[in-house]
Structures are given as C-alpha cells and as structure tokens.
C-alpha atoms as a PDB file:
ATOM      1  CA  UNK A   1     118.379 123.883  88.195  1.00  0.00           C
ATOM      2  CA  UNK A   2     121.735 122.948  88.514  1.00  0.00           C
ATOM      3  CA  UNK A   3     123.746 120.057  87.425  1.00  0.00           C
ATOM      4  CA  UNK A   4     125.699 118.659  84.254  1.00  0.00           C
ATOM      5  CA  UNK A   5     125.589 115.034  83.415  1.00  0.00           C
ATOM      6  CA  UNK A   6     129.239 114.353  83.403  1.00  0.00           C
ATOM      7  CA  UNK A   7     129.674 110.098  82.737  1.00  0.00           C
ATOM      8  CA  UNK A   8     126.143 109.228  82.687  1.00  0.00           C
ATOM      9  CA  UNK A   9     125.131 105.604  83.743  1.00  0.00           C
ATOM     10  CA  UNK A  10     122.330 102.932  82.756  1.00  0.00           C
ATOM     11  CA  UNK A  11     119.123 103.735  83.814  1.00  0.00           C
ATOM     12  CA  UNK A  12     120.399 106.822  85.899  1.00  0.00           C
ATOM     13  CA  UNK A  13     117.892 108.422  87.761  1.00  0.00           C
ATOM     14  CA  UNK A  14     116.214 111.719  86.865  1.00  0.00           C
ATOM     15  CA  UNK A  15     115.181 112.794  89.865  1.00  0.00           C
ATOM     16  CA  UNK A  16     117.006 115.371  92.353  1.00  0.00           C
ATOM     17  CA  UNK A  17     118.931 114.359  95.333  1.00  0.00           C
ATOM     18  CA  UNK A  18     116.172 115.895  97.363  1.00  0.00           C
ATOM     19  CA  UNK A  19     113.814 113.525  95.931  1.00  0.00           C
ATOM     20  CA  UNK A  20     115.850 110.440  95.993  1.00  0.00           C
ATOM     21  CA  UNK A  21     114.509 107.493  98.219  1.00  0.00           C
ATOM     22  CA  UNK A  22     115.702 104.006  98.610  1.00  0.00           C
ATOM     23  CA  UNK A  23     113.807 101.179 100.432  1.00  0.00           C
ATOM     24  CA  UNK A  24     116.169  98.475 101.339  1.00  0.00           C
ATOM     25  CA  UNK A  25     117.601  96.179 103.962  1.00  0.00           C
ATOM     26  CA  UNK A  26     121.210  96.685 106.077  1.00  0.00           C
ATOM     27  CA  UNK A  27     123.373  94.694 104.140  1.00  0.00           C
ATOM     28  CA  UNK A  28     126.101  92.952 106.876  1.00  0.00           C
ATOM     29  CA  UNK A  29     124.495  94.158 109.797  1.00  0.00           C
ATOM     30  CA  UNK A  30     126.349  94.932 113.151  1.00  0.00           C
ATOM     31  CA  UNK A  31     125.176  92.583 115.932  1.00  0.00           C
ATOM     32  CA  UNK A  32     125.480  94.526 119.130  1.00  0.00           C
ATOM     33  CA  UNK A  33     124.782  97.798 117.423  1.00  0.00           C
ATOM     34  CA  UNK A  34     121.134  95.889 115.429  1.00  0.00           C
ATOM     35  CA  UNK A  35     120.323  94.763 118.822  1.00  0.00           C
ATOM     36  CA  UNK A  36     120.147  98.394 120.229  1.00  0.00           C
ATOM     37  CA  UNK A  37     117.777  99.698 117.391  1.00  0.00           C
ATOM     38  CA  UNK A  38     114.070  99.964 117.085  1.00  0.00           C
ATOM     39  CA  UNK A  39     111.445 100.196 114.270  1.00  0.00           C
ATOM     40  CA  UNK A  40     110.487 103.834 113.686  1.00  0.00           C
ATOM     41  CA  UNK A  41     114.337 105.252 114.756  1.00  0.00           C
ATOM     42  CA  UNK A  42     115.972 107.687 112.470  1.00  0.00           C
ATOM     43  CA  UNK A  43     119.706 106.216 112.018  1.00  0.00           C
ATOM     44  CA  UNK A  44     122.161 107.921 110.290  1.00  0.00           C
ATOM     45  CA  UNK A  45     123.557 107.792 106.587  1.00  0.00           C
ATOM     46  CA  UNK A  46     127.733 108.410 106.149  1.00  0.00           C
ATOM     47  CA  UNK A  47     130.200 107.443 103.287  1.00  0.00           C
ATOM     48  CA  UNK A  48     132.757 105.647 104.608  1.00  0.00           C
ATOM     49  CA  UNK A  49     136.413 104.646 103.178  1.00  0.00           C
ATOM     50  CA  UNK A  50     138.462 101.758 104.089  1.00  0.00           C
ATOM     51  CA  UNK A  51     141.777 101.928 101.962  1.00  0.00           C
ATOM     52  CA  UNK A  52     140.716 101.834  98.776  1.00  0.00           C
ATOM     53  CA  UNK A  53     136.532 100.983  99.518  1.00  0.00           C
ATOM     54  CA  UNK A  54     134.192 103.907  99.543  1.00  0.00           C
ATOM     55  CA  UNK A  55     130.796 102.431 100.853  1.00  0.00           C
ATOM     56  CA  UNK A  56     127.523 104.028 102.062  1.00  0.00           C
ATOM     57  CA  UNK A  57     126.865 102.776 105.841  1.00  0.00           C
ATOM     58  CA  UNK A  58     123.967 103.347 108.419  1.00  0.00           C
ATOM     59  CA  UNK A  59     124.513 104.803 111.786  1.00  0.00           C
ATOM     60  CA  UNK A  60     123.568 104.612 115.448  1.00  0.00           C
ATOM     61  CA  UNK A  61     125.447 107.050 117.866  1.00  0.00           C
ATOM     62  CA  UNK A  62     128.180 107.340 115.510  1.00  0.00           C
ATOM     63  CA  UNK A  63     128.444 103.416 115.579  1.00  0.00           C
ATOM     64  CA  UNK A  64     128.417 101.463 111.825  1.00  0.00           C
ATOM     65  CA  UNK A  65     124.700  99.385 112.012  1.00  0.00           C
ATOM     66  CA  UNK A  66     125.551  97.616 108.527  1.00  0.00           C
ATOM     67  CA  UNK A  67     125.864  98.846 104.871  1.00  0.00           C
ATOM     68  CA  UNK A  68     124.101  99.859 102.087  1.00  0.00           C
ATOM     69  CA  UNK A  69     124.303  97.809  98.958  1.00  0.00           C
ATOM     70  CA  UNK A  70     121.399  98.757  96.304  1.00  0.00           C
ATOM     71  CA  UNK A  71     121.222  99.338  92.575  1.00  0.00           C
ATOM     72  CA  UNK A  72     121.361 103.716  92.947  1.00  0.00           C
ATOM     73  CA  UNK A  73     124.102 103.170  95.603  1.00  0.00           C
ATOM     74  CA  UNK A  74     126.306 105.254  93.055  1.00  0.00           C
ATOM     75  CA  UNK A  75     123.314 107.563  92.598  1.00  0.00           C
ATOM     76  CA  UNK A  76     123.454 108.204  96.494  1.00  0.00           C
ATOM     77  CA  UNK A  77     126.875 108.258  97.134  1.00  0.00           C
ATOM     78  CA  UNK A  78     127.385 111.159  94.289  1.00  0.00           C
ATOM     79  CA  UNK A  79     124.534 112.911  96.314  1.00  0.00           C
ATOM     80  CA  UNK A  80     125.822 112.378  99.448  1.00  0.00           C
ATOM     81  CA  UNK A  81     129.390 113.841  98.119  1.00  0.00           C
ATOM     82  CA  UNK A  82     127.508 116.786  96.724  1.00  0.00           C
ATOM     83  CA  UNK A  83     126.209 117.883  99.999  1.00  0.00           C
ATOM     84  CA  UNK A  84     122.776 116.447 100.618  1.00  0.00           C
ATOM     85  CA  UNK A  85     122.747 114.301 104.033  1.00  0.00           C
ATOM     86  CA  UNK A  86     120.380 111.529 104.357  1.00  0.00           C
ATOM     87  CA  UNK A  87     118.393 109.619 107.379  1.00  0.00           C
ATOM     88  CA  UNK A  88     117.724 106.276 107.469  1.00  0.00           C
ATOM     89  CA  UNK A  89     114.460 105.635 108.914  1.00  0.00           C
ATOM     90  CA  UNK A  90     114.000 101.771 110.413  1.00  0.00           C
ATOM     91  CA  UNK A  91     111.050 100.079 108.678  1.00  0.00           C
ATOM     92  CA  UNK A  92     111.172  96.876 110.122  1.00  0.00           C
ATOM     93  CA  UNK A  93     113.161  94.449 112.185  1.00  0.00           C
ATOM     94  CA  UNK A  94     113.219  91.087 112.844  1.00  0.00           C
ATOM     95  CA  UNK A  95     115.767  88.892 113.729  1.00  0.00           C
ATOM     96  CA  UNK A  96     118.721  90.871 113.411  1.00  0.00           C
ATOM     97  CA  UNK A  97     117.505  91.738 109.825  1.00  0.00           C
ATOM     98  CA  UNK A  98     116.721  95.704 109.891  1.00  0.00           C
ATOM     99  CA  UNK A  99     114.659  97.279 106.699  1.00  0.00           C
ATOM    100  CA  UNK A 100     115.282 101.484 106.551  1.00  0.00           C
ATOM    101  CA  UNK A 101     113.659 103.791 104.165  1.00  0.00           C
ATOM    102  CA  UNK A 102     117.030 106.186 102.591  1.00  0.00           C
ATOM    103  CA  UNK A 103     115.574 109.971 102.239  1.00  0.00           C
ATOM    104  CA  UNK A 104     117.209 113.272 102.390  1.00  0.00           C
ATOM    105  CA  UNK A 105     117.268 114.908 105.041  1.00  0.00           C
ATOM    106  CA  UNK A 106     114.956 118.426 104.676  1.00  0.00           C
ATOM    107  CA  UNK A 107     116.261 121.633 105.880  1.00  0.00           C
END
C-alpha cells in the first residue's frame, strides 16, 4: 500500500484511485463537440489549467466536451496528478445533456 494522508478532507474517500468511480453529468457542455458523441463512447478525462483554474474536463478527439464538477472532484484531480488516467464512458444523452460514468482506466 502506498500513500500518506497529507491535509485530509471531510468525508474523504477511502478507496484507491483504481477503485474510484463517479457517475455524473458534463457540467457546461460543448455544443458542436456534444453533438458528435454517442451513448456507449469512451471520452477522455484531462486536468486542464486556465491561468489560475485547474479543472477536470471530458474529451472527444482531443476537443473539451464540458467539465466535471462533483463532490470527489478534488479526490480525482489528486488521482489524476498522481498518475492514474481515467475514461469517461457516456451513459446517456439527451438533448445536449450527456451523463458519463468516471473510472480508471485498467492497464
């Protein structure tokens, strides 16, 4: 096991990175890039930073689909700087409104 709980949070998970998975829906979703995705497609997860913003975003073909905005957001991001690379895979969609399912990626 490795680890060491440096700045713990509330209600911080106690699972691995490996194990983490987050059901949500794109938060600000990209238009043009929503219209080209379909239920079942494996998207991909990315930090990104804009000056001083580090947020978690879903991908299509290297293009931004819309955000991620969840309570373990902090939990993932940590992950995601740590090494482990997630896939978002599309759940629903309807409307322009896309529901993934956040798991790491297994190698």
């Amino acid at each position: 096991m490795s680890g060491a709980g440096g700045g713990g949070g509330f209600g911080a998970p106690t699972g691995t990175c490996e194990t983490l998975v987050i059901d949500t829906q794109l938060s600000s979703p990209k238009p043009d890039v929503v219209a080209t995705i379909e239920v079942g497609e494996l998207l991909g997860v990315r930090i990104e930073t804009a000056g001083p913003t580090i947020t978690v975003v879903v991908t299509k073909d290297g293009q931004i689909a819309g955000g991620l905005a969840v309570p373990l957001l902090q939990r993932l991001r940590q992950c995601i700087e740590d090494g482990t690379q997630y896939t978002a895979r599309v759940t629903a969609k309807k409307d322009g409104l896309v529901r993934v399912r956040v798991s790491a990626i297994r190698l």
